[in-house]
N, C-alpha and C. Protein backbone atom coordinates (compact mmCIF):
# COMPACT_ATOMS: atom_id res chain seq x y z
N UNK A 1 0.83 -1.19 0.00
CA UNK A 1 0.00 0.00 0.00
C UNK A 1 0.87 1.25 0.00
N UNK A 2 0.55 2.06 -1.03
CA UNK A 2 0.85 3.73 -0.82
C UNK A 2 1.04 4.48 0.55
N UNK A 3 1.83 5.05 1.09
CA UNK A 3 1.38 5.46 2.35
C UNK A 3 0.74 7.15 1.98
N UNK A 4 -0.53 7.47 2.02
CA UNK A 4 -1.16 8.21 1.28
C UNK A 4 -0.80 9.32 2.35
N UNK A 5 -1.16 9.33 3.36
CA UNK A 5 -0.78 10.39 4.20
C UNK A 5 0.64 11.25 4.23
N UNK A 6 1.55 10.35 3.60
CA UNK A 6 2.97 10.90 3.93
C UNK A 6 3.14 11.45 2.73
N UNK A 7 2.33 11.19 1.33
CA UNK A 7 2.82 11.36 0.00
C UNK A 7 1.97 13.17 0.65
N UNK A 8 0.33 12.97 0.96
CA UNK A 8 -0.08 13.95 0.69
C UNK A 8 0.68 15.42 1.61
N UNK A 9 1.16 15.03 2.81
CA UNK A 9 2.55 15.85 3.46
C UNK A 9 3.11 16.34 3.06
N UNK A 10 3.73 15.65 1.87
CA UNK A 10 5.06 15.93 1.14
C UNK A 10 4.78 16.80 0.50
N UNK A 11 3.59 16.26 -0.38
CA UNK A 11 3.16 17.40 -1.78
C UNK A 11 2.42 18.82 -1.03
N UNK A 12 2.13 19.09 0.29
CA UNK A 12 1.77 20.46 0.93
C UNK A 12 2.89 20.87 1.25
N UNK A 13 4.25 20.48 1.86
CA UNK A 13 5.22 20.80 2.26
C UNK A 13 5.80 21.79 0.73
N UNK A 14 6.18 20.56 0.11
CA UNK A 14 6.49 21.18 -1.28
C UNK A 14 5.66 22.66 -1.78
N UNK A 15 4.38 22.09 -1.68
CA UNK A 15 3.98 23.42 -2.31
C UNK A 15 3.97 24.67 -1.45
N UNK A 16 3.93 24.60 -0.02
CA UNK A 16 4.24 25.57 0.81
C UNK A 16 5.33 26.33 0.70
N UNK A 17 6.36 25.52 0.68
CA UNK A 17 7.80 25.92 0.16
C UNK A 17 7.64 26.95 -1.26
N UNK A 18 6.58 26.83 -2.04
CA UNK A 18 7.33 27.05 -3.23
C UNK A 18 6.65 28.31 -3.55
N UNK A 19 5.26 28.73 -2.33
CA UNK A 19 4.87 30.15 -1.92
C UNK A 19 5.55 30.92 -1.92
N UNK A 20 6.11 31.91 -2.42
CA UNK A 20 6.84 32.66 -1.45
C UNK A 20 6.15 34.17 -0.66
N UNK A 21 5.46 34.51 -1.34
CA UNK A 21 4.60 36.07 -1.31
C UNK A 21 3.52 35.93 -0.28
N UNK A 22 2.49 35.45 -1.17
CA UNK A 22 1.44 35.67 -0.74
C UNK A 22 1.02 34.39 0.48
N UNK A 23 0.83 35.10 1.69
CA UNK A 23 0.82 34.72 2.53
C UNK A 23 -0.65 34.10 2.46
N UNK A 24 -1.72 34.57 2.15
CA UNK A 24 -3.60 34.42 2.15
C UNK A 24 -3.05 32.75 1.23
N UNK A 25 -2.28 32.65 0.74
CA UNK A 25 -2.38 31.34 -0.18
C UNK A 25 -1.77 30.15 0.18
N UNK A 26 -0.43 30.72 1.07
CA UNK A 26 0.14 30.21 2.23
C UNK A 26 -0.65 29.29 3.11
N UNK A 27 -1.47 29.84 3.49
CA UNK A 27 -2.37 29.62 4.58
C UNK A 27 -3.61 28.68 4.26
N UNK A 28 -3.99 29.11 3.22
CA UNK A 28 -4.52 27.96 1.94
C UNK A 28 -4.37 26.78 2.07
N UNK A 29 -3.37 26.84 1.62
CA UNK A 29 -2.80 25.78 1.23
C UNK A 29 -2.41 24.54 2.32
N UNK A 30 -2.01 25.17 3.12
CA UNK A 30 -1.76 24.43 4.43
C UNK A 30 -2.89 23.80 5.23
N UNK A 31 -4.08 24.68 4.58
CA UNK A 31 -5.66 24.71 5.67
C UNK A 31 -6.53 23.55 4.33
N UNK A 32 -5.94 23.47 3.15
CA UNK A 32 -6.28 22.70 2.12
C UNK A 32 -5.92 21.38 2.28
N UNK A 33 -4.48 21.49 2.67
CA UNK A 33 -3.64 20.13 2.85
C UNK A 33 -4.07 19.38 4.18
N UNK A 34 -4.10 19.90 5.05
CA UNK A 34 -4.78 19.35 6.75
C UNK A 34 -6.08 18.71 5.71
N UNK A 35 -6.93 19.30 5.38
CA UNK A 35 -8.01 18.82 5.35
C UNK A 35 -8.32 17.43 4.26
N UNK A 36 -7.51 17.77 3.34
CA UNK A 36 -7.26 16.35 2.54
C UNK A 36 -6.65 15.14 3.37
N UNK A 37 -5.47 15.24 3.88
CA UNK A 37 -5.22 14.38 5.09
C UNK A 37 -6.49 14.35 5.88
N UNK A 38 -6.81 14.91 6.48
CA UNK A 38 -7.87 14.48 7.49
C UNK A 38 -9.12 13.17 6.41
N UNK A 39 -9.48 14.03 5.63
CA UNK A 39 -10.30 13.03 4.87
C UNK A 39 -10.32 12.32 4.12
N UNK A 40 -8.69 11.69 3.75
CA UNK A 40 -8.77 10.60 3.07
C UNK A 40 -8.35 9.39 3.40
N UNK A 41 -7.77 9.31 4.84
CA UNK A 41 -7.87 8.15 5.27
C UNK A 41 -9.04 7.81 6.22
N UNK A 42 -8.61 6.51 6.90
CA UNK A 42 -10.02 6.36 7.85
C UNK A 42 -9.31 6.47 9.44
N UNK A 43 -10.81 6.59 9.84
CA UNK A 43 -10.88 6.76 11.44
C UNK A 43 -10.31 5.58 12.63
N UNK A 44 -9.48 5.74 12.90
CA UNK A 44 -8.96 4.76 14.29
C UNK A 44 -10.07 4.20 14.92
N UNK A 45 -10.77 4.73 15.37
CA UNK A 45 -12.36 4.58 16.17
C UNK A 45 -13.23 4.12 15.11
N UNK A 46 -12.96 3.21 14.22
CA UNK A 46 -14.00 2.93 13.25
C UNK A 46 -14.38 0.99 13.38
N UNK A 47 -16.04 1.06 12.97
CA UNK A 47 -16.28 -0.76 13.08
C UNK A 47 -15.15 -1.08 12.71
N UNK A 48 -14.66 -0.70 11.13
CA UNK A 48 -13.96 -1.01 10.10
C UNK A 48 -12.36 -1.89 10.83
N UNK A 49 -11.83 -1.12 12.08
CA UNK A 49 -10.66 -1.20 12.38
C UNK A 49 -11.21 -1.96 14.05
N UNK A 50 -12.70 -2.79 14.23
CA UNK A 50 -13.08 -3.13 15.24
C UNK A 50 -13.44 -2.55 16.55
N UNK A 51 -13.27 -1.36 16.50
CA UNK A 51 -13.37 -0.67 17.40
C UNK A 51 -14.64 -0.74 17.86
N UNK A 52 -15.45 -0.78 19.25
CA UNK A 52 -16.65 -0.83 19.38
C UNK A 52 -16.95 -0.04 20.83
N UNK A 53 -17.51 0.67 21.24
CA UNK A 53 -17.24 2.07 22.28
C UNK A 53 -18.27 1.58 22.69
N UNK A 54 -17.70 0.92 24.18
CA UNK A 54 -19.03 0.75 25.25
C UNK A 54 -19.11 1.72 26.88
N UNK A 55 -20.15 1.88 26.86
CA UNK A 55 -20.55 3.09 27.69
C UNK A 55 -20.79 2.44 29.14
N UNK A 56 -19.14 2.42 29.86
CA UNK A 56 -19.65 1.87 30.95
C UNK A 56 -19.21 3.40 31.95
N UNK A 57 -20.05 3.53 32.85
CA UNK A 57 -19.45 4.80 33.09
C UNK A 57 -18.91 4.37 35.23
N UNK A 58 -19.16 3.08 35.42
CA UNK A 58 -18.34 2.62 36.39
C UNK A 58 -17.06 2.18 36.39
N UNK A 59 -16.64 2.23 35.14
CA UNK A 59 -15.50 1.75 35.18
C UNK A 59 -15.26 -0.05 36.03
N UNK A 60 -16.26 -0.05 35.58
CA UNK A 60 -16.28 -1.84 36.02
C UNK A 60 -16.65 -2.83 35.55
N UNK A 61 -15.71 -4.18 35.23
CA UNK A 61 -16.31 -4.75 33.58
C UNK A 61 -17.38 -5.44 33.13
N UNK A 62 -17.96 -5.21 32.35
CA UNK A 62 -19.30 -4.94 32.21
C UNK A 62 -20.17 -6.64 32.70
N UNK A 63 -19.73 -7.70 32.48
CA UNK A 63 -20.52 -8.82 33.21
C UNK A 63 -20.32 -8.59 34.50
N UNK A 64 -19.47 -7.92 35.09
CA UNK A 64 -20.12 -7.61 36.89
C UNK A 64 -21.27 -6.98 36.65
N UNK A 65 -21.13 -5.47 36.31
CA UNK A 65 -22.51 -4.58 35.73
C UNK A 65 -23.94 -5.38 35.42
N UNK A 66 -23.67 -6.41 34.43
CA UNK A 66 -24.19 -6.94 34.68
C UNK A 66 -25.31 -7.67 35.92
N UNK A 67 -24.46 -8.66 36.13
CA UNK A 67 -25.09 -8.99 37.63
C UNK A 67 -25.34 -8.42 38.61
N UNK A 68 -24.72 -7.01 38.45
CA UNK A 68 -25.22 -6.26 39.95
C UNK A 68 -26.45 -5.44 39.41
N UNK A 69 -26.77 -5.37 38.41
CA UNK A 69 -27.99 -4.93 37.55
C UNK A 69 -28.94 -5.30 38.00
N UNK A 70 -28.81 -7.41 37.64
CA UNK A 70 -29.59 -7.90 37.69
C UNK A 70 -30.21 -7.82 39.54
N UNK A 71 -29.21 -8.02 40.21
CA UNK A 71 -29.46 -8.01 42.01
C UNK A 71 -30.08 -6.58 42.11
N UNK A 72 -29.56 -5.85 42.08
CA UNK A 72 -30.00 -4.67 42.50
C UNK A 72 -31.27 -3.53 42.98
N UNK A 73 -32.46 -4.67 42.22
CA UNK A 73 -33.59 -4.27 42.91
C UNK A 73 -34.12 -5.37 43.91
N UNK A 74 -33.36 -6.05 44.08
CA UNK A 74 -34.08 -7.39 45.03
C UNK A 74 -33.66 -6.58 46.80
N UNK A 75 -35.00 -7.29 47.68
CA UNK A 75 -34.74 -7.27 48.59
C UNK A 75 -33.20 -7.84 49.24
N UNK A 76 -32.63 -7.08 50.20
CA UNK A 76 -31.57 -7.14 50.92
C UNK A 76 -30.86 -9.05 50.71
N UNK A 77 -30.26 -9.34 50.26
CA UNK A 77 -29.53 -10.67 50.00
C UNK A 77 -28.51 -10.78 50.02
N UNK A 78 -27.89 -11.99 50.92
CA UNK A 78 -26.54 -12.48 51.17
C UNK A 78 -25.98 -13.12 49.86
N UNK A 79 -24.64 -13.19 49.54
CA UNK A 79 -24.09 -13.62 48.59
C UNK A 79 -22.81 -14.17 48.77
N UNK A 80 -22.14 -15.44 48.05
CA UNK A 80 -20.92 -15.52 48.29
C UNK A 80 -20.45 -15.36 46.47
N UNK A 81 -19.48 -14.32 46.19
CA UNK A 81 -19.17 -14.47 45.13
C UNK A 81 -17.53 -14.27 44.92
N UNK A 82 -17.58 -15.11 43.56
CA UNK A 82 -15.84 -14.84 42.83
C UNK A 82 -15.64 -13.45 43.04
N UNK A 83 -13.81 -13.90 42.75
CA UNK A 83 -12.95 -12.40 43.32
C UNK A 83 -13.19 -11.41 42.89
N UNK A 84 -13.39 -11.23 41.15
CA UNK A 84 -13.49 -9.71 40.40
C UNK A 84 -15.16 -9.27 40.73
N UNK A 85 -16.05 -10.74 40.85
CA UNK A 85 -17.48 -9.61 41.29
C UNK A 85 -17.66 -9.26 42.93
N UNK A 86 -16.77 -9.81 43.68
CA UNK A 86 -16.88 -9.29 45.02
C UNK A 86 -16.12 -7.54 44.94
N UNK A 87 -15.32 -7.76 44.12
CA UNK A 87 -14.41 -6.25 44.14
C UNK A 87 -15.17 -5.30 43.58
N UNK A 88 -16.03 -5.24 42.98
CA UNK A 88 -17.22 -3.95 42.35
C UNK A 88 -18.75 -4.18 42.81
N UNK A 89 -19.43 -5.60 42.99
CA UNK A 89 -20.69 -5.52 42.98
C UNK A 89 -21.39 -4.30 43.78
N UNK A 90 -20.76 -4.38 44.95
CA UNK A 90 -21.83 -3.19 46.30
C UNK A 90 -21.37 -1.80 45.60
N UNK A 91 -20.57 -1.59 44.40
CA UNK A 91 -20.66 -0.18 43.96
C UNK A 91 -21.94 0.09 43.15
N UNK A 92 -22.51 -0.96 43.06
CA UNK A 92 -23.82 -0.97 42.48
C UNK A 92 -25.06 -1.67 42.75
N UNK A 93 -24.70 -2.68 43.10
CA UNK A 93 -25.95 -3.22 43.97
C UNK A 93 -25.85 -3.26 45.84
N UNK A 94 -26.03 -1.90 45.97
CA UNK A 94 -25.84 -1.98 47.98
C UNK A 94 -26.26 -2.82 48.59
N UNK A 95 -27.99 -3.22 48.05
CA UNK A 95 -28.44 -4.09 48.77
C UNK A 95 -27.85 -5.44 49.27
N UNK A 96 -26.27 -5.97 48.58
CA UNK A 96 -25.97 -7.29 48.27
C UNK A 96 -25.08 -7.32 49.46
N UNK A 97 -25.09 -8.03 50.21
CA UNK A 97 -24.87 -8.49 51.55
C UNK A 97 -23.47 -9.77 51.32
N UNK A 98 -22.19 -9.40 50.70
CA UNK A 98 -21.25 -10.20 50.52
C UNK A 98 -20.91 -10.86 51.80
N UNK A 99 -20.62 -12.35 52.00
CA UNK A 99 -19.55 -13.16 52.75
C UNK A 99 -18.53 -13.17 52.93
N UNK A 100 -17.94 -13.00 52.03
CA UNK A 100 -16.26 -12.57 51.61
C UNK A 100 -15.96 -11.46 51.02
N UNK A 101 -15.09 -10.13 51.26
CA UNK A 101 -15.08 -8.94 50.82
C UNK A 101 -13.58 -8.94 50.37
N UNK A 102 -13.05 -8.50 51.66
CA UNK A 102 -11.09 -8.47 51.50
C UNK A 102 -10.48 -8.67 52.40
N UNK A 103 -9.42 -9.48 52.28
CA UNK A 103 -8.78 -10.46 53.57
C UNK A 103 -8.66 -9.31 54.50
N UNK A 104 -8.08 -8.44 54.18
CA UNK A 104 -7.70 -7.34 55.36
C UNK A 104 -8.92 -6.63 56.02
N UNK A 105 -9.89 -6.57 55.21
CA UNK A 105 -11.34 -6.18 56.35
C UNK A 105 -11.85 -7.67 57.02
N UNK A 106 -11.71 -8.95 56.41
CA UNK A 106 -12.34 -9.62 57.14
C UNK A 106 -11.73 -9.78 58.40
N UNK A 107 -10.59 -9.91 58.22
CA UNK A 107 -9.62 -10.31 59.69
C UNK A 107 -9.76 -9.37 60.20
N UNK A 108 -9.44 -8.01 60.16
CA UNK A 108 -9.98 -6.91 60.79
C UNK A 108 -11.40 -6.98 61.57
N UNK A 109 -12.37 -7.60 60.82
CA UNK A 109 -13.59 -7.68 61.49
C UNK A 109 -13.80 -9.01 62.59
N UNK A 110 -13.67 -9.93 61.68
CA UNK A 110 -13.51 -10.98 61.88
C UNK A 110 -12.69 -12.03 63.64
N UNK A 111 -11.48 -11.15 63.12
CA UNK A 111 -10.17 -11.90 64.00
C UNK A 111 -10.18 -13.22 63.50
N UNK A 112 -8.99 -13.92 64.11
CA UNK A 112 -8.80 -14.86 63.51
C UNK A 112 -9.49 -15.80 64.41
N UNK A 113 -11.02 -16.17 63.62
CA UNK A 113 -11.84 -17.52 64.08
C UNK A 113 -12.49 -18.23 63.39
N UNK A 114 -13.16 -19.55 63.99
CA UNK A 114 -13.70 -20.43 62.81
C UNK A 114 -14.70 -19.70 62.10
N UNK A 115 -15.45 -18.72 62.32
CA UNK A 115 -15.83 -18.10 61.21
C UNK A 115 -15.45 -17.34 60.21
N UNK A 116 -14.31 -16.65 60.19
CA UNK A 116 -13.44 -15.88 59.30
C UNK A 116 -12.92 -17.13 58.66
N UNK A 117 -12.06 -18.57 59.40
CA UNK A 117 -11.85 -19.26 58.47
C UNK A 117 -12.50 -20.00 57.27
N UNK A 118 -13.89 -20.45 58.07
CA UNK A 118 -15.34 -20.97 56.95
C UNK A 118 -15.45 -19.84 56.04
N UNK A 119 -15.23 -18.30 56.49
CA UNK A 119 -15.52 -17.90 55.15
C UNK A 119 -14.86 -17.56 54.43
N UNK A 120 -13.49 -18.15 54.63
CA UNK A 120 -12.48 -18.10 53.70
C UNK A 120 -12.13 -19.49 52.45
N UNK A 121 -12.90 -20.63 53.23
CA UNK A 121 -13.24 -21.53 52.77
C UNK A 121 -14.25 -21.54 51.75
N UNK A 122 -14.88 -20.95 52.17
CA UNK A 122 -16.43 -20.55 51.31
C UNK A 122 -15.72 -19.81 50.09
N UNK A 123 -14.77 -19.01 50.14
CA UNK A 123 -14.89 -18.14 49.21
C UNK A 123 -13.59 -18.69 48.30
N UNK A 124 -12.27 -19.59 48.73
CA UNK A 124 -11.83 -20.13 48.26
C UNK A 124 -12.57 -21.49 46.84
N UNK A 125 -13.72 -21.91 47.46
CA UNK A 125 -13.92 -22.94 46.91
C UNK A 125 -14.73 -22.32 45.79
N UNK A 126 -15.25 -20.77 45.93
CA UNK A 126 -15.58 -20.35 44.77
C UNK A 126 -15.41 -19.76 43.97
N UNK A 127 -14.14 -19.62 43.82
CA UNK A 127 -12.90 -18.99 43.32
C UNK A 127 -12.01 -20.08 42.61
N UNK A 128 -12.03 -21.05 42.79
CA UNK A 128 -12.16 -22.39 42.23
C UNK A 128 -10.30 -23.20 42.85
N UNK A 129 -10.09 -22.79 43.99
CA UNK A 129 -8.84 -22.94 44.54
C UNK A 129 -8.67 -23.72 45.66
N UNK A 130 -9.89 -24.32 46.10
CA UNK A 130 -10.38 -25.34 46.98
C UNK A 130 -11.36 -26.44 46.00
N UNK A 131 -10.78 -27.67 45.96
CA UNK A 131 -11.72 -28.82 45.45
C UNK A 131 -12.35 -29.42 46.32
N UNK A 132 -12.25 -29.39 47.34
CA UNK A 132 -13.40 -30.43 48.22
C UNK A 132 -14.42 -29.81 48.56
N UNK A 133 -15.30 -30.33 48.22
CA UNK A 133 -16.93 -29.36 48.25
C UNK A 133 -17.61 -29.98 49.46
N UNK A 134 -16.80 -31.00 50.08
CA UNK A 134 -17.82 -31.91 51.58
C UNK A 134 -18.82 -31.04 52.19
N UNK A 135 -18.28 -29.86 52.58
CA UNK A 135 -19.14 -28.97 53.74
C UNK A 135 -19.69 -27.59 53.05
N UNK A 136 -19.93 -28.14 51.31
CA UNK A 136 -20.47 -26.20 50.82
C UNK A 136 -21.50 -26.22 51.21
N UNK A 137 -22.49 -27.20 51.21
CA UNK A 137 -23.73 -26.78 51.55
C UNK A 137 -24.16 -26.46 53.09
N UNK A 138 -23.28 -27.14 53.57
CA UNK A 138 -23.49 -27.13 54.81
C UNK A 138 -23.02 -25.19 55.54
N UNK A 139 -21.39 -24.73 54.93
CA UNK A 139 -21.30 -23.28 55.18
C UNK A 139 -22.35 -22.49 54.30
N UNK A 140 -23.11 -22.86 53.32
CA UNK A 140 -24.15 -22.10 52.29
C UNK A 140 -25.02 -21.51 53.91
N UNK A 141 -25.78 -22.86 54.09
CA UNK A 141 -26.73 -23.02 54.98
C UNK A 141 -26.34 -22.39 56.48
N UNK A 142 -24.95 -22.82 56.95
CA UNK A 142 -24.78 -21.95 57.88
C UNK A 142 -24.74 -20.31 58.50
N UNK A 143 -24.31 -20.08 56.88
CA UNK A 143 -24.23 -18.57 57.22
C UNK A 143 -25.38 -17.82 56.09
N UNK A 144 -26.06 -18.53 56.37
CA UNK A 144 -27.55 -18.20 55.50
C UNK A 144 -27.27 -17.24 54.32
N UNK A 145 -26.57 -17.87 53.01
CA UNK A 145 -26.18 -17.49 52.05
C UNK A 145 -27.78 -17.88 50.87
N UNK A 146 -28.25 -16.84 50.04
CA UNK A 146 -29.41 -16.52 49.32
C UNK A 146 -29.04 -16.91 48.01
N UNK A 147 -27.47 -16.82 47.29
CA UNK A 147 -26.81 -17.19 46.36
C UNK A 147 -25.58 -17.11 45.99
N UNK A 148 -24.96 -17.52 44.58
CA UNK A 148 -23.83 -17.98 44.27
C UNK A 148 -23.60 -17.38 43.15
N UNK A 149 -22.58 -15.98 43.16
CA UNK A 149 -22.12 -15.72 41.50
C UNK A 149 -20.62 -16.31 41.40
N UNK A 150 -20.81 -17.44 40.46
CA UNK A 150 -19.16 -18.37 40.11
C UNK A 150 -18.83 -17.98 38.70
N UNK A 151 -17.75 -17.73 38.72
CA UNK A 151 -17.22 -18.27 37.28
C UNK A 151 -17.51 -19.02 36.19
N UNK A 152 -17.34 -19.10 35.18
CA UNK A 152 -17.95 -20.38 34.11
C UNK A 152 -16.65 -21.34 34.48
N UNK A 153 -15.28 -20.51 34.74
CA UNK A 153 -14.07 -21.52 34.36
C UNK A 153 -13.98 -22.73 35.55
N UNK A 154 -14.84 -22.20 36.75
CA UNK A 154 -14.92 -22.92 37.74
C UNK A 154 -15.82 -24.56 37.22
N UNK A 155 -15.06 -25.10 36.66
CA UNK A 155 -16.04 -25.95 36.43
C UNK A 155 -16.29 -27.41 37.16
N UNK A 156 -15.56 -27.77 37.57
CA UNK A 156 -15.45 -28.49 39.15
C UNK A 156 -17.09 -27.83 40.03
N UNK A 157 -16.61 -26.67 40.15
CA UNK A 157 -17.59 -26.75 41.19
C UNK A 157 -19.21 -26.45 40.17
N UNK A 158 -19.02 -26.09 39.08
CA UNK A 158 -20.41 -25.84 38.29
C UNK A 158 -20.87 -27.42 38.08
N UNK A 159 -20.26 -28.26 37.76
CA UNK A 159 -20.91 -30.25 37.15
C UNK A 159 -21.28 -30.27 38.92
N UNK A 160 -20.44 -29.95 40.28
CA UNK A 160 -20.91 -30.32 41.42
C UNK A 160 -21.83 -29.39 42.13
N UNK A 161 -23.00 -28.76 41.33
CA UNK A 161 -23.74 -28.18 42.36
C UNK A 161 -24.79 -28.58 41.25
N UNK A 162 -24.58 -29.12 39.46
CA UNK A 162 -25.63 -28.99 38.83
C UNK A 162 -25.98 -30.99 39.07
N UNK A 163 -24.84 -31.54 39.74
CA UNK A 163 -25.48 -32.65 40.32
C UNK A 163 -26.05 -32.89 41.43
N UNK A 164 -26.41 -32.20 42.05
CA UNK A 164 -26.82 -31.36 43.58
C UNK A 164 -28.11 -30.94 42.99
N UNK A 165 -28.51 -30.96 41.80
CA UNK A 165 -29.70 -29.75 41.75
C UNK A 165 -29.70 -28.60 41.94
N UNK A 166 -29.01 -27.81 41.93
CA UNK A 166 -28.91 -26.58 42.19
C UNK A 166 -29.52 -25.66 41.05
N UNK A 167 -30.44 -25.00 41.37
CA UNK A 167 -30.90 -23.95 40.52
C UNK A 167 -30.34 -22.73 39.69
N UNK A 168 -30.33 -22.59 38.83
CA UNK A 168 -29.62 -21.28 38.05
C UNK A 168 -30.59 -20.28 37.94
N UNK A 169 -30.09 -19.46 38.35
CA UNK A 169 -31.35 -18.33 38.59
C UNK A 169 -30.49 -17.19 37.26
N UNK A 170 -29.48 -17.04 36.96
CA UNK A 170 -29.01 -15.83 36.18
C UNK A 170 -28.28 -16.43 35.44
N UNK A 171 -27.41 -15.98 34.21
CA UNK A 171 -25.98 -16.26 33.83
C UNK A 171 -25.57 -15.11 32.67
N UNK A 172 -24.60 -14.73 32.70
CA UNK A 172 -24.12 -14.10 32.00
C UNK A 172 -22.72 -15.05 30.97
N UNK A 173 -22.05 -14.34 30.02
CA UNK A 173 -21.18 -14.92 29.30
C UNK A 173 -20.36 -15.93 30.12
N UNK A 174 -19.85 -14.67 31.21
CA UNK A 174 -18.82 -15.43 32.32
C UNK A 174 -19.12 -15.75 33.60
N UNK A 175 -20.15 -15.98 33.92
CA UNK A 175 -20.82 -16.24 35.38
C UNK A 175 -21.92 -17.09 35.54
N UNK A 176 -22.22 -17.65 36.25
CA UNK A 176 -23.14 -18.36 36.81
C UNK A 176 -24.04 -17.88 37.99
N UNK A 177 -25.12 -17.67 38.50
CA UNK A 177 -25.73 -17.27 39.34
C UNK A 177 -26.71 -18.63 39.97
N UNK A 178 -26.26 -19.21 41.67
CA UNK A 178 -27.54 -20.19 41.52
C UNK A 178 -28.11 -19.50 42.55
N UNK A 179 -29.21 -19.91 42.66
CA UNK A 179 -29.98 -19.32 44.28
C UNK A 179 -30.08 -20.85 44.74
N UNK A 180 -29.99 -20.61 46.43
CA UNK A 180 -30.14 -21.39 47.03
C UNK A 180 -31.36 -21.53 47.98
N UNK A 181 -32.03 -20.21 48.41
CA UNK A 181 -33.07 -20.13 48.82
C UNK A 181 -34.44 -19.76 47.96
């Protein structure tokens, strides 16, 4: 390919140069040449070059948005969810009553006891970094958890809750939502 932009440069440069007087033509010419460059190639920001401009104005990626969409008018509900939707959901859905937030507030709140550890357990195994599922239902039920936003990649624990019966109440591209109550 031609590199059209640099030829059309050249040939304003040139002819700028070759002004010498009249300045009104000068100016022309230069305000002629910008504008041919401007309009004969294409736009950076174009379908053409894939570009596709989504309007998130949380700055948070958009299948969280998602799901906290979807929660967000429901009465007050507990949740245990994966790491990236625990880190944005309550910027948008307040009502959502997380289990696991951030190691340093839980222990902070927490101290170090068997409940800070269960819900580190809880939130490990849904994060997909704990395989033994013996006691999920049992911490679900203990700490009266309403639902589950997992991962798709978690798939260990998605074949072991959809052999459980577990209900899917939502899903997005990358998430799973079950309710348990």
């Amino acid at each position: 390919m031609i590199p059209l932009g640099t030829i059309i440069i050249l040939a304003g440069v040139l002819i700028y140069t070759q002004i010498n007087k009249n300045k009104i033509l000068k100016y022309t010419s230069v305000l002629l040449f910008s504008l041919l460059l401007i309009f004969s190639g294409s736009f950076i920001y174009s379908k053409e070059n894939k570009f596709i401009a989504e309007w998130n104005p949380y700055k948070i990626p958009l299948e969280v948005v998602e799901v906290s969409n979807y929660l967000k008018n429901e009465e007050k509900i507990k949740i245990v969810a994966s790491e990236e939707v625990s880190m944005y959901i309550r910027s948008i859905a307040s009502n959502v009553e997380l289990l696991y937030t951030r190691y340093a507030y839980m222990i902070g709140f927490l101290g170090e006891s068997s409940e800070f550890n269960d819900r580190v357990v809880l939130y490990e195994i849904i994060n997909g970094n704990i395989m033994d599922y013996t006691n999920f239902f049992a911490l679900i039920e203990n700490y009266d958890i309403n639902k589950a936003v997992i991962a798709k990649e978690n798939k260990d624990l998605i074949e072991f809750l959809s052999k459980n019966n577990t209900t899917i109440e939502y899903q997005t591209d990358k998430y799973i939502m079950y309710k348990f109550k």
